[in-house]
C-alpha atoms as a PDB file:
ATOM      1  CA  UNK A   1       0.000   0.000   0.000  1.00  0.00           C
ATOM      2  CA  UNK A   2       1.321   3.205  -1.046  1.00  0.00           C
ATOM      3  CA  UNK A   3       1.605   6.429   1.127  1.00  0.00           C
ATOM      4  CA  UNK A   4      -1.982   8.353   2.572  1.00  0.00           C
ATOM      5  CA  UNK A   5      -1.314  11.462  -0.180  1.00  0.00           C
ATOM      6  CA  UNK A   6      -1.957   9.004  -3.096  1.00  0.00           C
ATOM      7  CA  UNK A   7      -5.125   8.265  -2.026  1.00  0.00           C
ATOM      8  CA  UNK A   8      -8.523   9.772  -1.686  1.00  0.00           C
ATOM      9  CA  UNK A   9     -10.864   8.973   1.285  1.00  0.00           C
ATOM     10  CA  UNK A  10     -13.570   7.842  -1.398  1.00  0.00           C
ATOM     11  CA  UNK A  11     -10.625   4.859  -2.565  1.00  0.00           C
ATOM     12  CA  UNK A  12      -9.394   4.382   0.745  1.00  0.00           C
ATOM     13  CA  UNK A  13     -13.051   3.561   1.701  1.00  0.00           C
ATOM     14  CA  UNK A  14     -13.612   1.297  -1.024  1.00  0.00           C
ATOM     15  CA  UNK A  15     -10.439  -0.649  -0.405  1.00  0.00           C
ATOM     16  CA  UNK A  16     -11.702  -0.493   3.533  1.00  0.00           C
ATOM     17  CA  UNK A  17     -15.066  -2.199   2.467  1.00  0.00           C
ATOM     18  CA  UNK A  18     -12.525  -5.044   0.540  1.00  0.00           C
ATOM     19  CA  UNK A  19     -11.110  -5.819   3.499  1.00  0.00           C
ATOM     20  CA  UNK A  20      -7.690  -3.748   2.829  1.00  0.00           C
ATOM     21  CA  UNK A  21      -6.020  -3.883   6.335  1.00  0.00           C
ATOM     22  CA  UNK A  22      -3.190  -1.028   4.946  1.00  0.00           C
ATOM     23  CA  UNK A  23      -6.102   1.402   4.183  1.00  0.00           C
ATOM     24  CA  UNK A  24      -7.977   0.990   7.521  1.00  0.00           C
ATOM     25  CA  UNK A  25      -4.067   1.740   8.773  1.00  0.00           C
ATOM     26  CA  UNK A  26      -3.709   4.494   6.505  1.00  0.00           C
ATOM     27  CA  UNK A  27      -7.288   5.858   7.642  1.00  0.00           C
ATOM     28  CA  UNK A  28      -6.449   5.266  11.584  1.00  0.00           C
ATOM     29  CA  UNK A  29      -3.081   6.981  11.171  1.00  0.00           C
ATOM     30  CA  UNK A  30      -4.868   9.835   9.431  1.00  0.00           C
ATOM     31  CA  UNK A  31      -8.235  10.564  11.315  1.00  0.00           C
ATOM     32  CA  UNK A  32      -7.008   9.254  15.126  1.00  0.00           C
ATOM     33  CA  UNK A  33      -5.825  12.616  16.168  1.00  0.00           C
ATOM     34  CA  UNK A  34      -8.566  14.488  14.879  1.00  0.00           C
ATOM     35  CA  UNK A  35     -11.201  12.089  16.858  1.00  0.00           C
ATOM     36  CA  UNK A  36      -9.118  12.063  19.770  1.00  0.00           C
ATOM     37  CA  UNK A  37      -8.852  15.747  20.250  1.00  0.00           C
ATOM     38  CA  UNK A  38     -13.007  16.245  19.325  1.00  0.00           C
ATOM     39  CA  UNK A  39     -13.758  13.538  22.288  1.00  0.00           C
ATOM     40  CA  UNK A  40     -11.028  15.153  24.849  1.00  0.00           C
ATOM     41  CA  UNK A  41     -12.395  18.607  23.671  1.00  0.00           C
ATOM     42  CA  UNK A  42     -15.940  17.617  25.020  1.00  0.00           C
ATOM     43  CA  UNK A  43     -15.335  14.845  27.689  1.00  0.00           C
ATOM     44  CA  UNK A  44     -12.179  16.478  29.152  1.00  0.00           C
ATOM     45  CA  UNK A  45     -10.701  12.960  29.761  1.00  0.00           C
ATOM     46  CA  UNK A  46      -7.829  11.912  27.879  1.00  0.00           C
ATOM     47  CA  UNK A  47      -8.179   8.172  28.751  1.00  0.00           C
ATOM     48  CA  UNK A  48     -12.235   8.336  27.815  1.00  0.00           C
ATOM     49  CA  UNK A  49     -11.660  10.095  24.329  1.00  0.00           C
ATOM     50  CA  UNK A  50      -9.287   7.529  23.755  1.00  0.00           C
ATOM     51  CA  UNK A  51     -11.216   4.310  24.308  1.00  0.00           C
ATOM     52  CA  UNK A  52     -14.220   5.917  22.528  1.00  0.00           C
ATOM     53  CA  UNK A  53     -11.603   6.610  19.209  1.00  0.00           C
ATOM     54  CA  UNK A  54     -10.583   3.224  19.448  1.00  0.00           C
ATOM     55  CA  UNK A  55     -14.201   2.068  19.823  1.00  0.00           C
ATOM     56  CA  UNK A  56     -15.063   4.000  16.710  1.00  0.00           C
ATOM     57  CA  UNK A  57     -11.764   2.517  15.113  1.00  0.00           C
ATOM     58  CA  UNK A  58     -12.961  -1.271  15.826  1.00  0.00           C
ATOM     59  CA  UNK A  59     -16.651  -0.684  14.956  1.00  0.00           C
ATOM     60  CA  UNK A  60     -15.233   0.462  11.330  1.00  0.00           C
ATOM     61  CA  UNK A  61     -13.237  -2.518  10.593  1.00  0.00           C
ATOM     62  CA  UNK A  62     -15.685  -4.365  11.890  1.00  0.00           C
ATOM     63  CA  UNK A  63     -18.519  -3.187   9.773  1.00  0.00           C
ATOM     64  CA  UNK A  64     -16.433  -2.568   6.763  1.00  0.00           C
ATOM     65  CA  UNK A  65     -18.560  -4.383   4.259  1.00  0.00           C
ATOM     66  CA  UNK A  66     -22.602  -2.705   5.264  1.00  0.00           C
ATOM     67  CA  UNK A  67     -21.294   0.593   6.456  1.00  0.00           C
ATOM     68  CA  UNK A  68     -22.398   3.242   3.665  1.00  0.00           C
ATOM     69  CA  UNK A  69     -19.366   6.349   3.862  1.00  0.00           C
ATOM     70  CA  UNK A  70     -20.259   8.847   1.180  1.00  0.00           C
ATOM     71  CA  UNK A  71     -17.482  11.373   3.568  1.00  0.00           C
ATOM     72  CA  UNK A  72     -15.198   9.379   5.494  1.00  0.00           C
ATOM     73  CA  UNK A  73     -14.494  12.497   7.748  1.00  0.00           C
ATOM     74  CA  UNK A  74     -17.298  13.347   8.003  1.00  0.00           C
ATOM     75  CA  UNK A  75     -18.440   9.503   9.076  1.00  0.00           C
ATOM     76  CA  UNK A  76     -16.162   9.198  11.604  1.00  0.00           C
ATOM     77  CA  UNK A  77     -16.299  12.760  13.265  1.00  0.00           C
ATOM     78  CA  UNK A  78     -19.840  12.020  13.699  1.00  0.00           C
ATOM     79  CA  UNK A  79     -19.470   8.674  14.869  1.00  0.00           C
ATOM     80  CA  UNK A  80     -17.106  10.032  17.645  1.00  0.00           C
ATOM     81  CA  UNK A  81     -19.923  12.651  18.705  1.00  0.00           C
ATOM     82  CA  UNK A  82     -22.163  10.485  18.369  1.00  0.00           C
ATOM     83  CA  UNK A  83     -20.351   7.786  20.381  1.00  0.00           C
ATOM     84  CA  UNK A  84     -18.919  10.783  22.909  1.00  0.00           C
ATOM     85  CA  UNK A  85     -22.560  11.718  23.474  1.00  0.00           C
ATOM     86  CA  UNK A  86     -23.577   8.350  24.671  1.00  0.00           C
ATOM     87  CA  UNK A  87     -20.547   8.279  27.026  1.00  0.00           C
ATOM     88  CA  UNK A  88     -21.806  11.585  28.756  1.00  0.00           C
ATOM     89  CA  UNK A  89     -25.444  10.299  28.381  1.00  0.00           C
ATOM     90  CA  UNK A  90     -25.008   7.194  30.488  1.00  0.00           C
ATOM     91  CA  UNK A  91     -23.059   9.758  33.308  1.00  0.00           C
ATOM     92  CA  UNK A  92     -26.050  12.574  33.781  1.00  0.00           C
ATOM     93  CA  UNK A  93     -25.264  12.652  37.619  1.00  0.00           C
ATOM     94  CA  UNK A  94     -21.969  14.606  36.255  1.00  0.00           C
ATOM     95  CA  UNK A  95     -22.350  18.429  37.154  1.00  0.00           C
ATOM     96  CA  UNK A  96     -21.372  18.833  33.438  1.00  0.00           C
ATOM     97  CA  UNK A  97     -23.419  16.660  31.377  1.00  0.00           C
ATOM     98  CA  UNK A  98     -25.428  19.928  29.962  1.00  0.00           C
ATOM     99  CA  UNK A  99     -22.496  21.650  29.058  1.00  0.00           C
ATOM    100  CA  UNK A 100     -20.916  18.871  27.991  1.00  0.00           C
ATOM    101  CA  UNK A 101     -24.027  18.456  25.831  1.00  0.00           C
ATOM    102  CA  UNK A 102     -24.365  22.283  24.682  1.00  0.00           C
ATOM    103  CA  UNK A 103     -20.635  21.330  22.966  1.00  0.00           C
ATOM    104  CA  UNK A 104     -21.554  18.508  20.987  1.00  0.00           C
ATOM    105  CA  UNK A 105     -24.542  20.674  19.719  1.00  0.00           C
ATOM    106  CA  UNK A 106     -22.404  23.350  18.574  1.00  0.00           C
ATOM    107  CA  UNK A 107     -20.038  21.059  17.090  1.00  0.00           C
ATOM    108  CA  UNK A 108     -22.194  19.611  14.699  1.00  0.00           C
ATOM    109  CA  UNK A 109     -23.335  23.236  14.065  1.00  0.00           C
ATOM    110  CA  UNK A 110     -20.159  24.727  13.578  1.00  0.00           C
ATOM    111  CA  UNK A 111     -18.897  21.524  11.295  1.00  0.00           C
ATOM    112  CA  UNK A 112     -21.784  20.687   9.596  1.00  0.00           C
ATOM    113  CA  UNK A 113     -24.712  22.943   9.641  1.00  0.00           C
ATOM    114  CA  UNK A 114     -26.523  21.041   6.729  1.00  0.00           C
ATOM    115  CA  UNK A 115     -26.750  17.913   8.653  1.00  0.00           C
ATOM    116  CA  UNK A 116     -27.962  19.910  11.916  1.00  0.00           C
ATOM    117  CA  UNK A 117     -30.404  21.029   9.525  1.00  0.00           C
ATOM    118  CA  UNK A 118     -31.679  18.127   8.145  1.00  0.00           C
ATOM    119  CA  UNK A 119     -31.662  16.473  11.674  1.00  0.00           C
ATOM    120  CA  UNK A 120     -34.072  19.230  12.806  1.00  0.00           C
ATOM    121  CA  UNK A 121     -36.001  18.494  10.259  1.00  0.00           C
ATOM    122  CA  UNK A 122     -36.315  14.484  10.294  1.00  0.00           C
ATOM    123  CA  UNK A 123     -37.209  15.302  14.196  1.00  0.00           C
ATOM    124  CA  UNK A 124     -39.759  17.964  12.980  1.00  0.00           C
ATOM    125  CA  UNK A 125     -41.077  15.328  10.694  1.00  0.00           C
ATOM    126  CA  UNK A 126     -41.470  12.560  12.934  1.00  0.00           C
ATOM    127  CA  UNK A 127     -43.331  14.936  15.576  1.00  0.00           C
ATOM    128  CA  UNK A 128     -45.845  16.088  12.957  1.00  0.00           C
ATOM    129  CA  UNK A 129     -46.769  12.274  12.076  1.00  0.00           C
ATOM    130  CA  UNK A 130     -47.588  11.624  15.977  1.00  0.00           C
ATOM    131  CA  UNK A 131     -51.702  11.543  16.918  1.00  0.00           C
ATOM    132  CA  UNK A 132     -52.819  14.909  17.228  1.00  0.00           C
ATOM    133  CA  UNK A 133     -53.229  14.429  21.038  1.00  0.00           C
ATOM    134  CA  UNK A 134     -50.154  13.429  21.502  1.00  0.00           C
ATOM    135  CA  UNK A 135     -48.623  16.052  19.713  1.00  0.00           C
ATOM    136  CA  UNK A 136     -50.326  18.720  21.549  1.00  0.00           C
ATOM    137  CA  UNK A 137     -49.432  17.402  24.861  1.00  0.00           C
ATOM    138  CA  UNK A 138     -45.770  16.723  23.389  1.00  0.00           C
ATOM    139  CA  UNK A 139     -45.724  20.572  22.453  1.00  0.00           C
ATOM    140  CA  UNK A 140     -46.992  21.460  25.262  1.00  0.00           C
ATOM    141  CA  UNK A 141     -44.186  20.182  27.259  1.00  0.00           C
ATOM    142  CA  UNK A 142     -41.306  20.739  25.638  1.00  0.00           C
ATOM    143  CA  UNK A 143     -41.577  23.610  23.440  1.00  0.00           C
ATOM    144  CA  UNK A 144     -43.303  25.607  26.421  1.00  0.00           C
ATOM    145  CA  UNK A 145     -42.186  23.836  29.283  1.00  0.00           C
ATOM    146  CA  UNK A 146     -44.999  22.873  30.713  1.00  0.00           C
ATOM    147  CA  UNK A 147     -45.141  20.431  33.662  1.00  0.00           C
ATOM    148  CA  UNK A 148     -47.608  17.302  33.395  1.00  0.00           C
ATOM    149  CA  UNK A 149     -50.264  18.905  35.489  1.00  0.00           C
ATOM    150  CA  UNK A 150     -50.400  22.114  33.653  1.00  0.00           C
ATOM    151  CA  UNK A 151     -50.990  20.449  30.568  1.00  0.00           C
ATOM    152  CA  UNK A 152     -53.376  18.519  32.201  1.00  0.00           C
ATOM    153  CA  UNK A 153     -55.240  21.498  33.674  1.00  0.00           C
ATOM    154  CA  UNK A 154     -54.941  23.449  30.257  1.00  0.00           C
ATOM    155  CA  UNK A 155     -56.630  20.149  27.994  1.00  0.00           C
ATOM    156  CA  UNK A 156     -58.838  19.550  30.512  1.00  0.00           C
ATOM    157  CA  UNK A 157     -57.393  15.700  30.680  1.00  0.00           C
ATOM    158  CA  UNK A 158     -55.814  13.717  34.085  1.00  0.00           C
ATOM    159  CA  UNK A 159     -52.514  14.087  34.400  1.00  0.00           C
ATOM    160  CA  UNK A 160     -52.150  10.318  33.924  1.00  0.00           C
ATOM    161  CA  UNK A 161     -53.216  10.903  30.229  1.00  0.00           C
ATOM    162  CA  UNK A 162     -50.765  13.433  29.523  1.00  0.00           C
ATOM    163  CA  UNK A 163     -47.935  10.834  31.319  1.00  0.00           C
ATOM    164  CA  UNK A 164     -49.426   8.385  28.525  1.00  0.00           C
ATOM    165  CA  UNK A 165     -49.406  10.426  25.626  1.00  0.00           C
ATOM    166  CA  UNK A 166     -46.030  12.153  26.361  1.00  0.00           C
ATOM    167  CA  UNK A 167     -44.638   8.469  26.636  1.00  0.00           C
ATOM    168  CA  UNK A 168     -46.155   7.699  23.352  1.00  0.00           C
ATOM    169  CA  UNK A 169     -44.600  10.628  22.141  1.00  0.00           C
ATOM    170  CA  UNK A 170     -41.267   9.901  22.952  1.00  0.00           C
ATOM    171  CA  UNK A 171     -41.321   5.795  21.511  1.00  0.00           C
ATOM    172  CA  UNK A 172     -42.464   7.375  18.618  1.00  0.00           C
ATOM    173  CA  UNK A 173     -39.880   9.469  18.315  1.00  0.00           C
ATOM    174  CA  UNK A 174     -37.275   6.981  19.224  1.00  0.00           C
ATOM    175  CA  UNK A 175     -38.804   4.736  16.749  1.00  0.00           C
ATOM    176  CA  UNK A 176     -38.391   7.519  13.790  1.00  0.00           C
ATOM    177  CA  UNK A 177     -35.349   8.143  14.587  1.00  0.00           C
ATOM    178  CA  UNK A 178     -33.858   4.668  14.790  1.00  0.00           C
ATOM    179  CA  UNK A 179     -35.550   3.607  11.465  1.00  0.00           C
ATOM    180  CA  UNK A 180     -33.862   6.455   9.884  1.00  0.00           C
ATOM    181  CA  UNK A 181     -30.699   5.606  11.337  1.00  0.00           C
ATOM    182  CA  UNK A 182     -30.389   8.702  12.619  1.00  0.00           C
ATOM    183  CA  UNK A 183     -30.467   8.698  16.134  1.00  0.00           C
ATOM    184  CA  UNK A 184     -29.679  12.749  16.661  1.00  0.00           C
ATOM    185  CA  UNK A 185     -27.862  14.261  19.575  1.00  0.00           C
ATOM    186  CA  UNK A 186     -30.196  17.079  18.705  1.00  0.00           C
ATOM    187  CA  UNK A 187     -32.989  15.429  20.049  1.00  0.00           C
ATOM    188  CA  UNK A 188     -31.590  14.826  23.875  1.00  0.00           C
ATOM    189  CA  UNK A 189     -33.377  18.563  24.383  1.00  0.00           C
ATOM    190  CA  UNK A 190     -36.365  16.324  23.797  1.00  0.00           C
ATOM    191  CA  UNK A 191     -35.495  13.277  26.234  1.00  0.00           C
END
């Protein structure tokens, strides 16, 4: 395998998805830094952005031949966010999680606004398709901040129903989001 310069990500990729162990080492050698320093950016943990890069590193070897890269960078930079947000998800105790959160968001809005764009959309989508009900209590809480018993007092329903519906609310969301294979960090404002 020749040097990283004589390649482009688009034929590294396609030798990846052969099975080409000198382009997965050309692609570690040339995206591990960048992954490492987005994770250690947000999770302030050397040893934590490093087993996430690696993590990211194994699940694309590993999934070589049905992941579908149209922007290898890209891929992978949200694959560490994605993978960094899950890390900070499962710790929510931690005095930091919201901040922690607030710089993922503005990652993917300062690298890629089109795809912050399009996931606002898919979730703006997949909350117009729920019951009309649901989508009114839904609103209700989260856009205005209502508690469960305000919305209840305002539809004239138990607060029990609005528990129900909001629950609804979110599987179907969830559900959206995971057939799309698109499970946003955008939405965590939501959950």
């Amino acid at each position: 395998m020749s040097e990283a310069r004589d390649f482009s990500d688009a034929e590294l990729t396609e030798l990846l998805r052969k099975g080409d162990r000198g382009a997965f080492t050309i692609i570690y050698n040339s995206y591990w830094k960048l992954l490492f320093q987005t994770a250690h950016r947000i999770l302030n943990n050397a040893i934590a952005a490093e087993d996430i890069v690696q993590d990211i590193f194994v699940s694309l070897w590993n999934r070589k031949n049905e992941a579908v890269i149209l922007n290898l960078k890209a891929y992978l930079q949200q694959a560490t966010r994605f993978a960094v947000y899950e890390a900070i998800r499962q710790k929510k105790h931690d005095s930091n999680f919201y901040n922690r959160l607030a710089l993922i968001t503005a990652d993917i809005i300062t690298d890629n606004p089109l795809l912050f764009k399009e996931q606002q959309e898919l979730l703006s989508e997949i909350i117009n398709a729920l019951p009309e009900d649901c989508k009114e209590s839904f609103r209700l809480s989260r856009e205005e901040g209502m508690t469960y018993k305000q919305i209840a007092a305002v539809l004239g329903i138990s607060e029990k129903t609005v528990e129900k519906r909001i629950t609804k609310s979110l599987k179907h969301i969830r559900k959206g989001l995971s057939l799309s294979g698109c499970l946003s960090v955008l939405t965590t404002v939501f959950f």
